[in-house]
PDB file of N, CA and C in Angstrom:
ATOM      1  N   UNK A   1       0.825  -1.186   0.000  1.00  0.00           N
ATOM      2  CA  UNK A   1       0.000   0.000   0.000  1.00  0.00           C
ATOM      3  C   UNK A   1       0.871   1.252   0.000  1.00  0.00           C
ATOM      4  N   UNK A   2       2.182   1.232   0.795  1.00  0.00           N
ATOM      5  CA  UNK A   2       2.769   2.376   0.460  1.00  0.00           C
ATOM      6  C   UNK A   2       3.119   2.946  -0.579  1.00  0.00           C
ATOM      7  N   UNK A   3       3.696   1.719  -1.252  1.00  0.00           N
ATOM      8  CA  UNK A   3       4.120   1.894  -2.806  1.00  0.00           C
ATOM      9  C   UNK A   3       3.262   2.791  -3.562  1.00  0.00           C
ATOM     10  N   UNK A   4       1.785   1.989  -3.544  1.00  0.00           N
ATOM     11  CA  UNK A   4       1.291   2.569  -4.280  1.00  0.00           C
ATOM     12  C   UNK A   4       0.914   4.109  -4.069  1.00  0.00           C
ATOM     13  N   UNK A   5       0.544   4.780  -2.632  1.00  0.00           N
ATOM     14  CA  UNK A   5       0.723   5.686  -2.231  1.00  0.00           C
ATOM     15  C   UNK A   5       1.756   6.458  -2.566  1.00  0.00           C
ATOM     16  N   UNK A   6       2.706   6.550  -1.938  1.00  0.00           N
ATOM     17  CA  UNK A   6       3.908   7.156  -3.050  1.00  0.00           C
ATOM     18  C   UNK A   6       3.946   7.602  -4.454  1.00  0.00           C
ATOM     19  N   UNK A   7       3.563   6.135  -5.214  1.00  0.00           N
ATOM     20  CA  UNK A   7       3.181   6.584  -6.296  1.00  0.00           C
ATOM     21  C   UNK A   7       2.046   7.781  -6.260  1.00  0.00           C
ATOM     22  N   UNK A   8       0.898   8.085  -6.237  1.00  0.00           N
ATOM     23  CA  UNK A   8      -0.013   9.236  -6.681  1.00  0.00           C
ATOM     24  C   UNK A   8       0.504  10.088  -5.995  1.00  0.00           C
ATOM     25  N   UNK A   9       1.205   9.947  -4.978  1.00  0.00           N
ATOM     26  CA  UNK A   9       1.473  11.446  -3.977  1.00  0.00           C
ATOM     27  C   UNK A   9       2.876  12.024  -5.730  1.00  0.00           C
ATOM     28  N   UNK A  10       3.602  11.204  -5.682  1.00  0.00           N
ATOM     29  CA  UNK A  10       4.992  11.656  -7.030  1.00  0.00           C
ATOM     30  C   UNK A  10       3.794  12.194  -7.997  1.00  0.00           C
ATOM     31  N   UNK A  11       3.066  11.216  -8.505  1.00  0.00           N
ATOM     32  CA  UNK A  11       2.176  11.708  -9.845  1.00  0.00           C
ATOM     33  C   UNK A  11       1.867  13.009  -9.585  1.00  0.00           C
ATOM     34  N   UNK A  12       1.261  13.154  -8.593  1.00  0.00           N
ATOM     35  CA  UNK A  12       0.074  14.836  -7.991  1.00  0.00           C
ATOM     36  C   UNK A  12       1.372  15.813  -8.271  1.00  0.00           C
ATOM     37  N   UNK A  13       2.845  15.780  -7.361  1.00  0.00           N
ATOM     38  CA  UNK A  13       4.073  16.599  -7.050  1.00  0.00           C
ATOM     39  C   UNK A  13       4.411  16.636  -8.445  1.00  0.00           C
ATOM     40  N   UNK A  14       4.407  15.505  -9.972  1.00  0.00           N
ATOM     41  CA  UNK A  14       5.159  16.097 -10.599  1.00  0.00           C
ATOM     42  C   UNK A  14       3.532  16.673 -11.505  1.00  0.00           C
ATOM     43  N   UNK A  15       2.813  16.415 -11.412  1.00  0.00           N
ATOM     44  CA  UNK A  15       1.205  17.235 -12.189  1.00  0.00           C
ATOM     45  C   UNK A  15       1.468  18.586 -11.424  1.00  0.00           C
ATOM     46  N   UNK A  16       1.419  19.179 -10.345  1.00  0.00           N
ATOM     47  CA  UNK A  16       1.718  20.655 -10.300  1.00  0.00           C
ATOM     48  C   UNK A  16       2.868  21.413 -10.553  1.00  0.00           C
ATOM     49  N   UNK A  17       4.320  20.589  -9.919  1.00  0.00           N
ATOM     50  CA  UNK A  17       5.243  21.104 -10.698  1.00  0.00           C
ATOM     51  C   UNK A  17       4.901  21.319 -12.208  1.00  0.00           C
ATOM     52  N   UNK A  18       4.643  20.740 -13.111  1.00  0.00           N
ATOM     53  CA  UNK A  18       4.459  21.025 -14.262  1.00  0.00           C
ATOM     54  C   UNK A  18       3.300  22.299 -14.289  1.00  0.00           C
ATOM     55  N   UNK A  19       2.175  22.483 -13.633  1.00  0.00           N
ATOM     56  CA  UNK A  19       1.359  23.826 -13.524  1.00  0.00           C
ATOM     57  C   UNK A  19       1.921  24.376 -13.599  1.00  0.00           C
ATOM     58  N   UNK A  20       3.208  25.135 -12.041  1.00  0.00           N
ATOM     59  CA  UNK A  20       3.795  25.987 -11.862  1.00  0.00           C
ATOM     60  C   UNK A  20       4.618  26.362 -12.707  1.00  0.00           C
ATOM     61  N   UNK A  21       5.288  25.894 -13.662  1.00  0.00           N
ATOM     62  CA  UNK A  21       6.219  25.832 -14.283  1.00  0.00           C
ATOM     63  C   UNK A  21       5.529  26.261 -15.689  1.00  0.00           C
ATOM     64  N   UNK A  22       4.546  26.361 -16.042  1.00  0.00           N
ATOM     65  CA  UNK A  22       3.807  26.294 -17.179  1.00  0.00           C
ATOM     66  C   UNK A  22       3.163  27.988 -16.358  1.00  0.00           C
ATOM     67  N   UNK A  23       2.663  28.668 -15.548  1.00  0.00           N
ATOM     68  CA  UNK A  23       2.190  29.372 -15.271  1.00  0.00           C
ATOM     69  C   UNK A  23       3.510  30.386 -15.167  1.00  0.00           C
ATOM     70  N   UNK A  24       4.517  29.652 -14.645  1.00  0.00           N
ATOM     71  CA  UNK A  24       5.961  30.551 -15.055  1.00  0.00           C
ATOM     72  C   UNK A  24       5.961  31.091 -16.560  1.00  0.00           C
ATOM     73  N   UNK A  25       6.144  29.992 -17.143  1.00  0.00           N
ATOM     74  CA  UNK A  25       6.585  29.976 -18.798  1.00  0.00           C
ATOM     75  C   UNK A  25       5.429  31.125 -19.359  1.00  0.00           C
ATOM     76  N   UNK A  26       4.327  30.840 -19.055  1.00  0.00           N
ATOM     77  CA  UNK A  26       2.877  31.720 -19.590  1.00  0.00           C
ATOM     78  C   UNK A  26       3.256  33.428 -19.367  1.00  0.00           C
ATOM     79  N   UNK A  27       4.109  33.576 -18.394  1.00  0.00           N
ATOM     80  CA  UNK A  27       4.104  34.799 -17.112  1.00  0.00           C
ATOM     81  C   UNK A  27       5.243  35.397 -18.306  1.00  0.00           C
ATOM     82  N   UNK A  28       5.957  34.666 -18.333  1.00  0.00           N
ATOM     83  CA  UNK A  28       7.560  35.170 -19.247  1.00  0.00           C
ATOM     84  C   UNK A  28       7.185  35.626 -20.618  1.00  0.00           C
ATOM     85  N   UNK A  29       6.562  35.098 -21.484  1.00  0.00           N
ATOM     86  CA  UNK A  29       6.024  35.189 -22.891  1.00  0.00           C
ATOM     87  C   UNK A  29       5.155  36.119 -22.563  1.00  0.00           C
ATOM     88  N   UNK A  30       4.500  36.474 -21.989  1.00  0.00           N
ATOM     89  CA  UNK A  30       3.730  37.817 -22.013  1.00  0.00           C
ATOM     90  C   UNK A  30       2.784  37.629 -22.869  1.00  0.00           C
ATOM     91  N   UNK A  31       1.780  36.554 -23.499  1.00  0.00           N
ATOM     92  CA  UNK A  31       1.423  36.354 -24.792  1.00  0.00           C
ATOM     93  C   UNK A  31       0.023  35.899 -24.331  1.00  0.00           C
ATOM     94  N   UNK A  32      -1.282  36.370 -24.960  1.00  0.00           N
ATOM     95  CA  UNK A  32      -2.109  35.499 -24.799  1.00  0.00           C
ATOM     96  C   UNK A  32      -2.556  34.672 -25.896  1.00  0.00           C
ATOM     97  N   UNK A  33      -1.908  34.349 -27.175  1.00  0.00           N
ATOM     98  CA  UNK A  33      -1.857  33.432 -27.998  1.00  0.00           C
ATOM     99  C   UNK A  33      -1.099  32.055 -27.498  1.00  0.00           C
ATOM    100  N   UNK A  34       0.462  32.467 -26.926  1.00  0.00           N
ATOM    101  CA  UNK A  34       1.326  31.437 -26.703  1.00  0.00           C
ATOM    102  C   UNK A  34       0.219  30.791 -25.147  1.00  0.00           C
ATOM    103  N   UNK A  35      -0.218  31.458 -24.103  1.00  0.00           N
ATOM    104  CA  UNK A  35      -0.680  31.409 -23.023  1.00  0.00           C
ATOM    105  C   UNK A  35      -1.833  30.356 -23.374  1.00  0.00           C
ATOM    106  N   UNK A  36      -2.750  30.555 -24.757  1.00  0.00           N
ATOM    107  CA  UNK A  36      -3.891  29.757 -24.722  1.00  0.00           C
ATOM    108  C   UNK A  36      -3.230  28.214 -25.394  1.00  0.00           C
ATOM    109  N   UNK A  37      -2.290  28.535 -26.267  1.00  0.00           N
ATOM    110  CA  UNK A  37      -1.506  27.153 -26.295  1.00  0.00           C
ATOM    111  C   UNK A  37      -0.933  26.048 -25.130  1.00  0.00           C
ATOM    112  N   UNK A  38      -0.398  27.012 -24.565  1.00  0.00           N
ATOM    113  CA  UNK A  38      -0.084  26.226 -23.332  1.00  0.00           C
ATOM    114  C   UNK A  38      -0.987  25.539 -22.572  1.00  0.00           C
ATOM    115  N   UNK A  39      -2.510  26.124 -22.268  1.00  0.00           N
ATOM    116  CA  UNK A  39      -3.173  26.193 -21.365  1.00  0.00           C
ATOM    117  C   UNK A  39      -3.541  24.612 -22.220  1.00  0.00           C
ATOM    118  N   UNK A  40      -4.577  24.642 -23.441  1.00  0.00           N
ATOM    119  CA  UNK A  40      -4.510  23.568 -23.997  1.00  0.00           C
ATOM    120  C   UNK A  40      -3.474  22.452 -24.160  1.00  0.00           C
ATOM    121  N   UNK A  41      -2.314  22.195 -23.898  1.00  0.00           N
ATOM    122  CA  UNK A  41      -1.612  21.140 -23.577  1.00  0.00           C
ATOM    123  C   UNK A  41      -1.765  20.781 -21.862  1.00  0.00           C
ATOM    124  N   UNK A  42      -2.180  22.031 -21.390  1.00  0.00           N
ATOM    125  CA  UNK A  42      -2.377  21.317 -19.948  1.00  0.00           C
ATOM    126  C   UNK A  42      -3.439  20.600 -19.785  1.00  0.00           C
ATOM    127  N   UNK A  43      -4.840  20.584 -20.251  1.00  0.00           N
ATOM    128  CA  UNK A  43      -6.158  20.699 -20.635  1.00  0.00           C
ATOM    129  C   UNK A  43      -5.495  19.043 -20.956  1.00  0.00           C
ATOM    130  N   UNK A  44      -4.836  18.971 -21.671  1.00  0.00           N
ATOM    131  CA  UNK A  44      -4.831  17.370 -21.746  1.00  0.00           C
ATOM    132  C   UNK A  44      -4.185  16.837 -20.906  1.00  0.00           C
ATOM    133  N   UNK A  45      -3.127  17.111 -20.326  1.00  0.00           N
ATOM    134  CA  UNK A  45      -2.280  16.288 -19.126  1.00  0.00           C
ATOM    135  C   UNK A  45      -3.428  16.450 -18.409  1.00  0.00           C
ATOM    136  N   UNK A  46      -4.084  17.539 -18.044  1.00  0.00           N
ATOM    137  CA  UNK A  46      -4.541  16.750 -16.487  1.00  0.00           C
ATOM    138  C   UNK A  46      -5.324  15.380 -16.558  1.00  0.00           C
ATOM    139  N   UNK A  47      -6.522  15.223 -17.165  1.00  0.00           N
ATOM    140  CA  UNK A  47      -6.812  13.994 -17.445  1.00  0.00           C
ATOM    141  C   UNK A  47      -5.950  12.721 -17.224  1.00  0.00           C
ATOM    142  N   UNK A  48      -4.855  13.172 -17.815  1.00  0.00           N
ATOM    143  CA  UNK A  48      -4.084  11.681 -17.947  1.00  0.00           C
ATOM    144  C   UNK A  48      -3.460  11.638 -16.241  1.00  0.00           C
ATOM    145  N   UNK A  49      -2.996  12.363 -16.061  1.00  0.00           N
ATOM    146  CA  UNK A  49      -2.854  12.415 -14.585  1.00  0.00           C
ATOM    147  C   UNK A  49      -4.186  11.877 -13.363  1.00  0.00           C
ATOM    148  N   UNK A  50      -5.003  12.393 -13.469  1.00  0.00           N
ATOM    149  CA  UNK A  50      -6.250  11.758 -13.129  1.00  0.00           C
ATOM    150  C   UNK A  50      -6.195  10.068 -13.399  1.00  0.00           C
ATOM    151  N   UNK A  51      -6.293   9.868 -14.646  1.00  0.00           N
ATOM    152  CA  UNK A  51      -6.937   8.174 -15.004  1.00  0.00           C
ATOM    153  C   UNK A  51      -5.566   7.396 -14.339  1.00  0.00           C
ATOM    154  N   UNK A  52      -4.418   8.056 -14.481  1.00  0.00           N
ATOM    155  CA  UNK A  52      -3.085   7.539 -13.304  1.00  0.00           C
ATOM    156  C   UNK A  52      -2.947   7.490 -12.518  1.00  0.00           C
ATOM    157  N   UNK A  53      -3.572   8.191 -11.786  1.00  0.00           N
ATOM    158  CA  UNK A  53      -3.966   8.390  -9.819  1.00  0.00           C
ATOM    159  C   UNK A  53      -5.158   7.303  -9.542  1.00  0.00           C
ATOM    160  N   UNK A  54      -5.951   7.379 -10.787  1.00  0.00           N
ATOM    161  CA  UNK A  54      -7.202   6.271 -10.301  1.00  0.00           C
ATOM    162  C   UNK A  54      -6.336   4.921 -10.652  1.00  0.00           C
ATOM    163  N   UNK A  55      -5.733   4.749 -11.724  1.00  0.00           N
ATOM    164  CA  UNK A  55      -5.389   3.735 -11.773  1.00  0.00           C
ATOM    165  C   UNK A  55      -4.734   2.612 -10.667  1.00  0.00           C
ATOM    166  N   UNK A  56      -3.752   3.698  -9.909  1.00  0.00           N
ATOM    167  CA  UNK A  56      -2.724   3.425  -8.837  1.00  0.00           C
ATOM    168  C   UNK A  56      -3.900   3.295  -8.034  1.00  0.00           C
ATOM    169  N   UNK A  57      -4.707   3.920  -7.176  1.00  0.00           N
ATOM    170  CA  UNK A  57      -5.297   3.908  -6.243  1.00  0.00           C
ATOM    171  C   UNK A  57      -6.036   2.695  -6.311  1.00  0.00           C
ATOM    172  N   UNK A  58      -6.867   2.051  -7.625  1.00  0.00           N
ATOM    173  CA  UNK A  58      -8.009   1.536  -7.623  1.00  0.00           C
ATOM    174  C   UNK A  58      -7.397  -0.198  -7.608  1.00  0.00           C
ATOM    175  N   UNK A  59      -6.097   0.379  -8.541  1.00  0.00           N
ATOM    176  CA  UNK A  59      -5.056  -1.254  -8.260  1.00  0.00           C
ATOM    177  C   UNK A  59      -4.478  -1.357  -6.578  1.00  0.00           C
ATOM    178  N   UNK A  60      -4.149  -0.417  -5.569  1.00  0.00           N
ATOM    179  CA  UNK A  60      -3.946  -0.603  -4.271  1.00  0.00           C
ATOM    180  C   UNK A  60      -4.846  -1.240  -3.548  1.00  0.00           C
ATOM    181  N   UNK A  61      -6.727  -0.830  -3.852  1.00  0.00           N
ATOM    182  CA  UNK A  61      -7.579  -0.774  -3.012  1.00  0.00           C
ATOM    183  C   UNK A  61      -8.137  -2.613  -3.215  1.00  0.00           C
ATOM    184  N   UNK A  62      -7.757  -2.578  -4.649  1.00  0.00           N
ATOM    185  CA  UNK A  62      -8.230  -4.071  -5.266  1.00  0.00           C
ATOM    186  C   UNK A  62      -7.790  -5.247  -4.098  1.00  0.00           C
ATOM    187  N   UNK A  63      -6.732  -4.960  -3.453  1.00  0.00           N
ATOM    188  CA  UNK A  63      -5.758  -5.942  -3.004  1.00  0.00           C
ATOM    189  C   UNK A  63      -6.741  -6.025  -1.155  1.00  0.00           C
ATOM    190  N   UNK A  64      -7.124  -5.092  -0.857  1.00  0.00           N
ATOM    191  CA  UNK A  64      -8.056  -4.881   0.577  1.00  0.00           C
ATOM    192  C   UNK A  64      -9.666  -4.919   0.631  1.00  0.00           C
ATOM    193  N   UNK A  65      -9.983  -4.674  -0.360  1.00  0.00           N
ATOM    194  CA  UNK A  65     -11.533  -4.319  -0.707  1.00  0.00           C
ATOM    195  C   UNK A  65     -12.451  -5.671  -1.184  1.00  0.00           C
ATOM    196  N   UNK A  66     -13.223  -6.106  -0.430  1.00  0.00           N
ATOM    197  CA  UNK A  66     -14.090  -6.989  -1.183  1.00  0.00           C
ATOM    198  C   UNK A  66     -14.838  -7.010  -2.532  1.00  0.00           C
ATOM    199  N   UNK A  67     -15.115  -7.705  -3.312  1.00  0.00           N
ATOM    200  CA  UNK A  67     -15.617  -7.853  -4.759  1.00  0.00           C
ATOM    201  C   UNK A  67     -16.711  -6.861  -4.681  1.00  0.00           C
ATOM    202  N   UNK A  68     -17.530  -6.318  -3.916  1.00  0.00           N
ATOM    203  CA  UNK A  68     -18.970  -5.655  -3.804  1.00  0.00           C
ATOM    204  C   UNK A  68     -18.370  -3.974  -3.819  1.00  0.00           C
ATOM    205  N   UNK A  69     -17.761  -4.467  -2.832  1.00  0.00           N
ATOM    206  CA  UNK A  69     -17.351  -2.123  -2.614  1.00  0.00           C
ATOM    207  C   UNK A  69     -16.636  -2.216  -3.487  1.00  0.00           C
ATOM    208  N   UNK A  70     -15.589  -2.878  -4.217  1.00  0.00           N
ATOM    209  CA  UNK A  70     -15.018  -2.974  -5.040  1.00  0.00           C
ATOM    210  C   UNK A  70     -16.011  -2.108  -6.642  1.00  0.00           C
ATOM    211  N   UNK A  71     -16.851  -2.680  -6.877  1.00  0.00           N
ATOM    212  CA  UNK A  71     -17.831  -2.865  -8.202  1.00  0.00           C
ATOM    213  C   UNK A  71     -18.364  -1.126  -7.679  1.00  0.00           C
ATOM    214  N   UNK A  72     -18.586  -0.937  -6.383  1.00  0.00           N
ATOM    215  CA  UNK A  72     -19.203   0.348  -5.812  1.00  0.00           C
ATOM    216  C   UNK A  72     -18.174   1.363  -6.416  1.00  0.00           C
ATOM    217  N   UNK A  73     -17.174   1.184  -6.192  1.00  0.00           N
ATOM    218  CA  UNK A  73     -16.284   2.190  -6.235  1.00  0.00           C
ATOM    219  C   UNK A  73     -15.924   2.410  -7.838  1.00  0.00           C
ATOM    220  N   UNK A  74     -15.658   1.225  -8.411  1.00  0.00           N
ATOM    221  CA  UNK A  74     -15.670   1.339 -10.073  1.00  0.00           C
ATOM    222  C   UNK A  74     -16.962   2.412 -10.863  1.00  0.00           C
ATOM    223  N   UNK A  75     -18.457   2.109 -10.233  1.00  0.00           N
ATOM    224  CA  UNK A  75     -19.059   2.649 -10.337  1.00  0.00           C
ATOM    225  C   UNK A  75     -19.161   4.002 -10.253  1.00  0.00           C
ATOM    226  N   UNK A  76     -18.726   5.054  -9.633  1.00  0.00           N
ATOM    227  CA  UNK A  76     -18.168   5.749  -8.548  1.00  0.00           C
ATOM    228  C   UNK A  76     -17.345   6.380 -10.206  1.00  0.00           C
ATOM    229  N   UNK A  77     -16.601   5.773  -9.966  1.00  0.00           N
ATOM    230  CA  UNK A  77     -15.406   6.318 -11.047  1.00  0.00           C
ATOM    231  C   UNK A  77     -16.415   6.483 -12.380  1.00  0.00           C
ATOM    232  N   UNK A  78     -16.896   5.697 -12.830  1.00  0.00           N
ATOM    233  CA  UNK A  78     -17.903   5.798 -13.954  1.00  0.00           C
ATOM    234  C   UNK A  78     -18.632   7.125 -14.192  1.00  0.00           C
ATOM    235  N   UNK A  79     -19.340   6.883 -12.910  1.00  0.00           N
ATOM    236  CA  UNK A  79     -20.099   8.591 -13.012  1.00  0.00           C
ATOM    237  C   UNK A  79     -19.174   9.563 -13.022  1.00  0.00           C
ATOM    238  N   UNK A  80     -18.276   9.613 -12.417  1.00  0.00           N
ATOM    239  CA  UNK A  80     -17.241  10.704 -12.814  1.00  0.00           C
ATOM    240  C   UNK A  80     -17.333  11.231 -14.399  1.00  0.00           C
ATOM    241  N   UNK A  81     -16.959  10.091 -14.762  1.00  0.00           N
ATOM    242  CA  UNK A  81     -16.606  10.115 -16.452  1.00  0.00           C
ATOM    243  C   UNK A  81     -17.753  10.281 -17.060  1.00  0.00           C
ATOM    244  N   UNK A  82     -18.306   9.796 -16.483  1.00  0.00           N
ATOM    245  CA  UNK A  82     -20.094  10.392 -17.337  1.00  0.00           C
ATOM    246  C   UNK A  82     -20.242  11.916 -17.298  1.00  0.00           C
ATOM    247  N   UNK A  83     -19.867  12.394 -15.745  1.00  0.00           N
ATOM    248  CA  UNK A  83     -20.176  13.774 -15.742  1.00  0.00           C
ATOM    249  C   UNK A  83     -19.142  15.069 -16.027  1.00  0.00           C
ATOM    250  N   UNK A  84     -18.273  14.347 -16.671  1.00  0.00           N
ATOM    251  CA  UNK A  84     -17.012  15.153 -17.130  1.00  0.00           C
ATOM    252  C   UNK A  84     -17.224  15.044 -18.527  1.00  0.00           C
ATOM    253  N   UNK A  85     -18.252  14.165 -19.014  1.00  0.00           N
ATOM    254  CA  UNK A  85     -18.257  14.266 -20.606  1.00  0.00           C
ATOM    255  C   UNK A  85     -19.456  15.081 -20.833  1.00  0.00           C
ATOM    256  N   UNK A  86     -20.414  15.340 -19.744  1.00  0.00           N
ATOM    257  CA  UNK A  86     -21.988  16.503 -20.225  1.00  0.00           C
ATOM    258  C   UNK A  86     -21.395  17.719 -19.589  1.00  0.00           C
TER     259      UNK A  86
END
């Protein structure tokens, strides 16, 4: 369980380092053309960062969680994705 912990805590530390660093870069260019470019490459990392944190988490929980809360929690994640796509 630590492992996997570790893992999303690194994922989350290097997903904002990359914000900050991107809100730097945005700050320097002075640009709101280059700024909306950027913003759209972030627009896609975060997602992937997300489905990587669930991934880690949902493979940790698999190993403690019975087959039922298990299916609960998948569920759970589902509606997420349902309500991130309306």
């Amino acid at each position: 369980m630590y492992k996997t912990l570790l893992g999303i805590v690194l994922l989350r530390l290097f997903s904002g380092t990359v914000e900050i660093i991107s809100a730097l870069i945005i700050f320097r260019l002075n640009s709101l053309e280059q700024a909306l470019k950027i913003n759209a490459i972030l627009a896609s990392i975060g997602p992937l960062v997300f489905l990587a944190a669930m991934y880690l988490g949902l493979t940790g929980l698999a190993r403690e969680l019975p087959l039922q809360k298990m299916i609960f929690v998948y569920l759970g994640v589902a509606l997420i994705f349902i309500g991130l796509r309306r």
